[in-house]
N, C-alpha and C. Protein backbone atom coordinates (compact mmCIF):
# COMPACT_ATOMS: atom_id res chain seq x y z
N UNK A 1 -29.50 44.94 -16.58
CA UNK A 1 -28.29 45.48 -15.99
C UNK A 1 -27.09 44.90 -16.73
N UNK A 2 -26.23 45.75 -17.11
CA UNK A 2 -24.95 45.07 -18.02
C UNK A 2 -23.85 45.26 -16.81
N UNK A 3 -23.18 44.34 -17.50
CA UNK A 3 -21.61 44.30 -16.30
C UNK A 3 -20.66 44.85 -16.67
N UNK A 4 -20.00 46.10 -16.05
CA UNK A 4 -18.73 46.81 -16.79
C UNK A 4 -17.70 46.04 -17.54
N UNK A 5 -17.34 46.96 -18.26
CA UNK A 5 -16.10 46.64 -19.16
C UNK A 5 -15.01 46.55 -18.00
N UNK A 6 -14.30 44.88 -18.74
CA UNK A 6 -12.69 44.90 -17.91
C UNK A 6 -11.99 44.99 -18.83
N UNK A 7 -11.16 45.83 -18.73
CA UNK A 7 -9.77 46.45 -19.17
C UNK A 7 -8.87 45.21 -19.37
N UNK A 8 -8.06 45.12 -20.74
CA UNK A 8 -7.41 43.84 -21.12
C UNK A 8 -6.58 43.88 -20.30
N UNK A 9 -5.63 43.22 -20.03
CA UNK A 9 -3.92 43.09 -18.93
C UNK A 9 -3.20 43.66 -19.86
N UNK A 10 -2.35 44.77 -19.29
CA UNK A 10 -1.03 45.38 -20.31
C UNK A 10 -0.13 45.20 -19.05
N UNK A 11 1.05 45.09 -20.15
CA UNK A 11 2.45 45.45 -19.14
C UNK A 11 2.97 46.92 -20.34
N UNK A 12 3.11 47.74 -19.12
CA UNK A 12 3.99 48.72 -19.25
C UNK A 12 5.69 48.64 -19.56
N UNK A 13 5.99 48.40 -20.67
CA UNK A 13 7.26 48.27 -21.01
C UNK A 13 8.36 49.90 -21.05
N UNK A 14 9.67 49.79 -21.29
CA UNK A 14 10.68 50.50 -21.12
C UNK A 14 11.70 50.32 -22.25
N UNK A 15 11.81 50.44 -22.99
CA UNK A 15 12.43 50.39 -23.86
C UNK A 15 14.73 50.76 -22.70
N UNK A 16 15.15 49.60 -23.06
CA UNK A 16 16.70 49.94 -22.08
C UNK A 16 17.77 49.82 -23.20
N UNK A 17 17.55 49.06 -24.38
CA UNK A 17 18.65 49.19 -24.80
C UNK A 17 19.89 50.56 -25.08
N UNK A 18 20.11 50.83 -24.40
CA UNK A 18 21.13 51.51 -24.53
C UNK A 18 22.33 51.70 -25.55
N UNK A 19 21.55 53.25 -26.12
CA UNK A 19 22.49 53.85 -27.52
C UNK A 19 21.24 53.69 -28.96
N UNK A 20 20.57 52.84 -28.41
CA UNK A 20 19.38 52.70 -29.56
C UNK A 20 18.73 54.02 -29.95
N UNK A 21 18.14 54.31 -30.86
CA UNK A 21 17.29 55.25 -30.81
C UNK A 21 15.44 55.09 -30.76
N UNK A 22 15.04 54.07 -29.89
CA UNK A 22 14.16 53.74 -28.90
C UNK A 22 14.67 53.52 -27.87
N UNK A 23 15.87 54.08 -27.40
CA UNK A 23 16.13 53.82 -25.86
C UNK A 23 15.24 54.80 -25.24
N UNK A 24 14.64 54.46 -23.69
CA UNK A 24 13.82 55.05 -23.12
C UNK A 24 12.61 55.26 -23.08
N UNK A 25 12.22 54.68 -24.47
CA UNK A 25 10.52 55.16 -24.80
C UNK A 25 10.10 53.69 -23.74
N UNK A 26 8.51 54.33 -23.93
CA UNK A 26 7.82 53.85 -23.15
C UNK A 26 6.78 53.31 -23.92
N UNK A 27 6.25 52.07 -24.22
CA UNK A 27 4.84 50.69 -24.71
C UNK A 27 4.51 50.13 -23.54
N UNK A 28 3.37 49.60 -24.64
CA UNK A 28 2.54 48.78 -23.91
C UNK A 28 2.48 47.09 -24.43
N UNK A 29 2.70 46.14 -23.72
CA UNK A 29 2.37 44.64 -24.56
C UNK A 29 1.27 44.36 -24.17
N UNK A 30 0.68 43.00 -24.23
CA UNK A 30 -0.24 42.45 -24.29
C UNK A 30 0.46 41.24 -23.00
N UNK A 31 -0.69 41.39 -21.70
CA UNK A 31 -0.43 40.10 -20.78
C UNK A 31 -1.51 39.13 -21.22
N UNK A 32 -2.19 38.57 -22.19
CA UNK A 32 -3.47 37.67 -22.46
C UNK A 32 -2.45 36.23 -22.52
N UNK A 33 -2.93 35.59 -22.29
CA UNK A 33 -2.44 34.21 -21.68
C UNK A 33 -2.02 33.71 -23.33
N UNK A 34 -3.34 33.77 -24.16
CA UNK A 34 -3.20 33.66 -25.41
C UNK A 34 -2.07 33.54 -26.00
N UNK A 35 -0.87 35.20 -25.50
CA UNK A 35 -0.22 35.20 -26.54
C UNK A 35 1.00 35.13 -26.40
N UNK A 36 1.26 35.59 -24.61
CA UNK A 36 2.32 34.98 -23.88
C UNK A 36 2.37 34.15 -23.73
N UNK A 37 4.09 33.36 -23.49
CA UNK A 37 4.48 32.08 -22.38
C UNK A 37 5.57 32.35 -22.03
N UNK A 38 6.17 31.32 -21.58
CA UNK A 38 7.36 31.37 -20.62
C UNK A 38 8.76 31.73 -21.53
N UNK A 39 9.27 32.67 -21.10
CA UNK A 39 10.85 32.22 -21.66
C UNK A 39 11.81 31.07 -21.32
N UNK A 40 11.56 30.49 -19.85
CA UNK A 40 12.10 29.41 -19.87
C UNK A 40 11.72 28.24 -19.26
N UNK A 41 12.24 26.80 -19.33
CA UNK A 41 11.17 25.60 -19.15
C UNK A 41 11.27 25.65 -17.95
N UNK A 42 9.57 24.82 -17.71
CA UNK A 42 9.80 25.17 -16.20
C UNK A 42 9.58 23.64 -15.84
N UNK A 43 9.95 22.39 -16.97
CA UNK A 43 9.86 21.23 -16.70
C UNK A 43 11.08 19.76 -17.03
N UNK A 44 11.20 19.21 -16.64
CA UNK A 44 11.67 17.94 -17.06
C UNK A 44 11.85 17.38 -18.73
N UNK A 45 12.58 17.78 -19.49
CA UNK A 45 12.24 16.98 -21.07
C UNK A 45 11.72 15.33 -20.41
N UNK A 46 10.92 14.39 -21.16
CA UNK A 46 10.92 13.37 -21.51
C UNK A 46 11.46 12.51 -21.63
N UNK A 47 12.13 13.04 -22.33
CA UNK A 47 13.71 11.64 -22.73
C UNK A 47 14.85 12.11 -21.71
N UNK A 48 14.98 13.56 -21.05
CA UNK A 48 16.32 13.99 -20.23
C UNK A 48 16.97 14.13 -21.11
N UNK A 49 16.96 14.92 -22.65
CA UNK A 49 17.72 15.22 -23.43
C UNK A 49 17.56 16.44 -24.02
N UNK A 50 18.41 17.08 -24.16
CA UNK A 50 18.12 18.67 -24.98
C UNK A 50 18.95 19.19 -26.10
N UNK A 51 18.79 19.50 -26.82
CA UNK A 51 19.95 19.93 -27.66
C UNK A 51 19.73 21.62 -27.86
N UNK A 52 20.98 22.08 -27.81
CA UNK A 52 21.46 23.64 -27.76
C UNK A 52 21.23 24.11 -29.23
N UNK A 53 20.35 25.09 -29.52
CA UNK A 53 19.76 25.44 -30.42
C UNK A 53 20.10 27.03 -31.08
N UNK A 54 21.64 27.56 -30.02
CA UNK A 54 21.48 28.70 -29.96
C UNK A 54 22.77 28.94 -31.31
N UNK A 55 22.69 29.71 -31.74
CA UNK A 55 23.83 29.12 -32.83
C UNK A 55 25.24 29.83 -32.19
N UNK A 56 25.57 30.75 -31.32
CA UNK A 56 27.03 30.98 -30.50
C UNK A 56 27.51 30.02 -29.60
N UNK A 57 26.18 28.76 -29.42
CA UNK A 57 26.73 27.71 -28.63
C UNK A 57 26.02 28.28 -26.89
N UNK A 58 26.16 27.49 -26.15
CA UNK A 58 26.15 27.79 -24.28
C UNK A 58 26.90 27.71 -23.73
N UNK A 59 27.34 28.28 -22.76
CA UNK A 59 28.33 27.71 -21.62
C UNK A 59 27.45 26.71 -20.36
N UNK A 60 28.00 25.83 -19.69
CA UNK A 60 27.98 24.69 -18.48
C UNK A 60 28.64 26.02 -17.63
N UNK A 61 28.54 25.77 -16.47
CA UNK A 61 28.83 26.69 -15.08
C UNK A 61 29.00 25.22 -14.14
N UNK A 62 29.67 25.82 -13.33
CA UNK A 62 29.65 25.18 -12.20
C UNK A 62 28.51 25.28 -10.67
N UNK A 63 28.18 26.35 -10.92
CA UNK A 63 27.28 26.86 -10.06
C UNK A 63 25.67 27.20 -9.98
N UNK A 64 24.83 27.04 -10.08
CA UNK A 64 23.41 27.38 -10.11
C UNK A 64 23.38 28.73 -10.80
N UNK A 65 24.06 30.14 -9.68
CA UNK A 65 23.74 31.33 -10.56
C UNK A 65 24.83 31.32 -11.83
N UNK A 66 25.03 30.82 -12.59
CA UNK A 66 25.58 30.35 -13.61
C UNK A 66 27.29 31.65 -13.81
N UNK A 67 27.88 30.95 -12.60
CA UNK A 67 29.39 31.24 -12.02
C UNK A 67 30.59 30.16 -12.41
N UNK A 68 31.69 30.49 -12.71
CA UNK A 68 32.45 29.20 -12.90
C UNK A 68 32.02 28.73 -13.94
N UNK A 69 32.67 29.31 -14.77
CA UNK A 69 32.26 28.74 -16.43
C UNK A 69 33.20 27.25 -16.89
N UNK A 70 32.46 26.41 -16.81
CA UNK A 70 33.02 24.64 -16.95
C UNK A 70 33.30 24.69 -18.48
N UNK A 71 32.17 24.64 -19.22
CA UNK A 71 32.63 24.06 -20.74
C UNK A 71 31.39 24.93 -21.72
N UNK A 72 31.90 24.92 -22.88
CA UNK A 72 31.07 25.25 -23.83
C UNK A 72 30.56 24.08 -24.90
N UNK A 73 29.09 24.46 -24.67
CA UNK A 73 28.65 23.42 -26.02
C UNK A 73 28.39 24.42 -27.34
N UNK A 74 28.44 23.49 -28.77
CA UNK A 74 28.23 23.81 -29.79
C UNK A 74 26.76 23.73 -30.13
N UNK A 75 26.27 24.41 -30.73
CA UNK A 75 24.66 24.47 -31.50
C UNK A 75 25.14 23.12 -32.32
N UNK A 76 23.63 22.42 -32.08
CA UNK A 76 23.61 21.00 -32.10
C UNK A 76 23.74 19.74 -31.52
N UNK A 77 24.45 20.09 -30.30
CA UNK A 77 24.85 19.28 -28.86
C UNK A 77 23.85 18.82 -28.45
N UNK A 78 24.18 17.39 -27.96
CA UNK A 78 22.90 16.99 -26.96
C UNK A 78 23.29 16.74 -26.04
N UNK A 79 22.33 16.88 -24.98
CA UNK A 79 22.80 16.60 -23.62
C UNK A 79 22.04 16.25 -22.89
N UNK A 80 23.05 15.29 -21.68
CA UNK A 80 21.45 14.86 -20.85
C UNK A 80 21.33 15.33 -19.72
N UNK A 81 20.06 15.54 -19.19
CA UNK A 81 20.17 16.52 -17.88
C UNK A 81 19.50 15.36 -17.12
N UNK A 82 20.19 15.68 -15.95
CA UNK A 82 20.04 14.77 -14.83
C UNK A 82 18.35 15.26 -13.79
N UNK A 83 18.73 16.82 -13.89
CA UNK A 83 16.77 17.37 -12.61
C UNK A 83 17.45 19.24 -13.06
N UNK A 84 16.45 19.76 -12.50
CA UNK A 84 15.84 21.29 -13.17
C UNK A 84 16.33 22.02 -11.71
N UNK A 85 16.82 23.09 -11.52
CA UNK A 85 16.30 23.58 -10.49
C UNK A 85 16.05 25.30 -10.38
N UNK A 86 15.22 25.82 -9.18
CA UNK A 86 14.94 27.27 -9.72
C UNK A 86 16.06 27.65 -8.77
N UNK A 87 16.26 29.08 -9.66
CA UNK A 87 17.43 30.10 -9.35
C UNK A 87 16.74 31.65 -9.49
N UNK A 88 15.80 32.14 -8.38
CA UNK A 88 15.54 33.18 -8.16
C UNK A 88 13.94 32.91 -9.44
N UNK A 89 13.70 33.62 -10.46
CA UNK A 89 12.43 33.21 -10.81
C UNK A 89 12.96 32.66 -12.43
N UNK A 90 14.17 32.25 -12.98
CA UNK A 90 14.17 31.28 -13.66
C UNK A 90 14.79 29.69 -13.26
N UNK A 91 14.69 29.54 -14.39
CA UNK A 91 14.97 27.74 -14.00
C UNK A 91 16.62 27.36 -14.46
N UNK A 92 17.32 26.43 -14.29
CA UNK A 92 18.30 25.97 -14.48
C UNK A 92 17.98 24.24 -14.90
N UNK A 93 18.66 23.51 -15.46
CA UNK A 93 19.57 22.45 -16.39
C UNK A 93 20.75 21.64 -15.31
N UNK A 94 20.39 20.91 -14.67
CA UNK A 94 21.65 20.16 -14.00
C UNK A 94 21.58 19.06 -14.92
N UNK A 95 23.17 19.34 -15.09
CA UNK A 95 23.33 18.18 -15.88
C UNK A 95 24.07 16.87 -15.69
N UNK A 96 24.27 16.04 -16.28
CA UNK A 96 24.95 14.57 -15.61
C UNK A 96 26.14 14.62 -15.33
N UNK A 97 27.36 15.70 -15.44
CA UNK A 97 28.11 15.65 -14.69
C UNK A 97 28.50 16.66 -13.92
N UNK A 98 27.01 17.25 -13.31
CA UNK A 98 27.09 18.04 -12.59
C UNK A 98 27.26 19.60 -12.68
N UNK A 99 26.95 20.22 -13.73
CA UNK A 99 27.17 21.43 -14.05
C UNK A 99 25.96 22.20 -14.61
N UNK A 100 26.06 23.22 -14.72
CA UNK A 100 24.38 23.88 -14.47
C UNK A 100 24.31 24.77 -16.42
N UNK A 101 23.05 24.43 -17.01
CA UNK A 101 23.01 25.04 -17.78
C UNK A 101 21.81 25.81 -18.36
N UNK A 102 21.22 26.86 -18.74
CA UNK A 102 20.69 28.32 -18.69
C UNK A 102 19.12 27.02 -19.76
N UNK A 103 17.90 27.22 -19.23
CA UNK A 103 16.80 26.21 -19.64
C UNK A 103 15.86 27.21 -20.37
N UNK A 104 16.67 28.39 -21.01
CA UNK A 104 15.81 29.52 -21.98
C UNK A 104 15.88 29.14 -23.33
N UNK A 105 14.10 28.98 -23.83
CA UNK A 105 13.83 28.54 -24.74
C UNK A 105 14.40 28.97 -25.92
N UNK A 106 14.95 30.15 -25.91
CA UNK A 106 15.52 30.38 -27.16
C UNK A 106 17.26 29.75 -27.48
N UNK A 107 17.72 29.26 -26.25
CA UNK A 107 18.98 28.58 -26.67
C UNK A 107 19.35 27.24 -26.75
N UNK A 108 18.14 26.74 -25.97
CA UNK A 108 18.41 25.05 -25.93
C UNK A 108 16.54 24.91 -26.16
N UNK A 109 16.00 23.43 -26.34
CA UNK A 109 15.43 22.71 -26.99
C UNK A 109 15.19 21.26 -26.47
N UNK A 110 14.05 21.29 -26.22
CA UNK A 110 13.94 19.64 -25.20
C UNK A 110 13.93 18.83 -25.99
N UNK A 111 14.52 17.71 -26.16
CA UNK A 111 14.82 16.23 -27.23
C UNK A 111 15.66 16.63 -27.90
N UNK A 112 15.79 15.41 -28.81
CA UNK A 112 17.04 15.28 -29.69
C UNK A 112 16.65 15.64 -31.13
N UNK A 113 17.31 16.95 -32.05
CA UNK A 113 16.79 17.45 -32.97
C UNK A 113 18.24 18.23 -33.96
């Protein structure tokens, strides 16, 4: 007796950019654990240090949903974050003097680099 075939995990994507000429179409990705991960950390750096990796720089907020724009850092900045917290299903950056900053891997960077 053989055991049916399971069907790999897809996500059904949407193409949104708007004005593109793939706006609207419709793919498929790949959900295999393999090849996904997270867009943003969902932990503590080590040292409590990160440096902003994004090259337009980040803004600090004052607020969790990232409201009240405090300060801007430059690509290359380090900073130390004080604790993490979640904001709906991503994460946030509190930092040591209190201001909240965006913990997506593509703009900041855990340690000093």
């Amino acid at each position: 007796m053989t055991s049916p075939m399971v069907a790999p995990l897809r996500y059904k994507v949407r193409d949104v950019n708007h004005g593109k000429k793939t706006a609207g179409k419709i793919g498929y990705i790949t959900a295999n654990p393999k090849y996904v991960v997270n867009v943003y950390y969902k932990t503590m750096p080590k040292s409590h240090k990160i440096t902003v990796i994004n090259k337009k720089g980040i803004h600090a907020y004052k607020n969790v949903n990232l409201t009240g724009r405090a300060k801007t850092f430059k690509k290359g900045t380090h900073v130390t974050v004080k604790s993490f917290e979640k904001h709906n299903l991503t994460t946030r950056y509190k930092l040591s003097n209190g201001t909240y900053i965006t913990a997506n891997k593509k703009l900041v960077i855990q340690g000093n680099y």
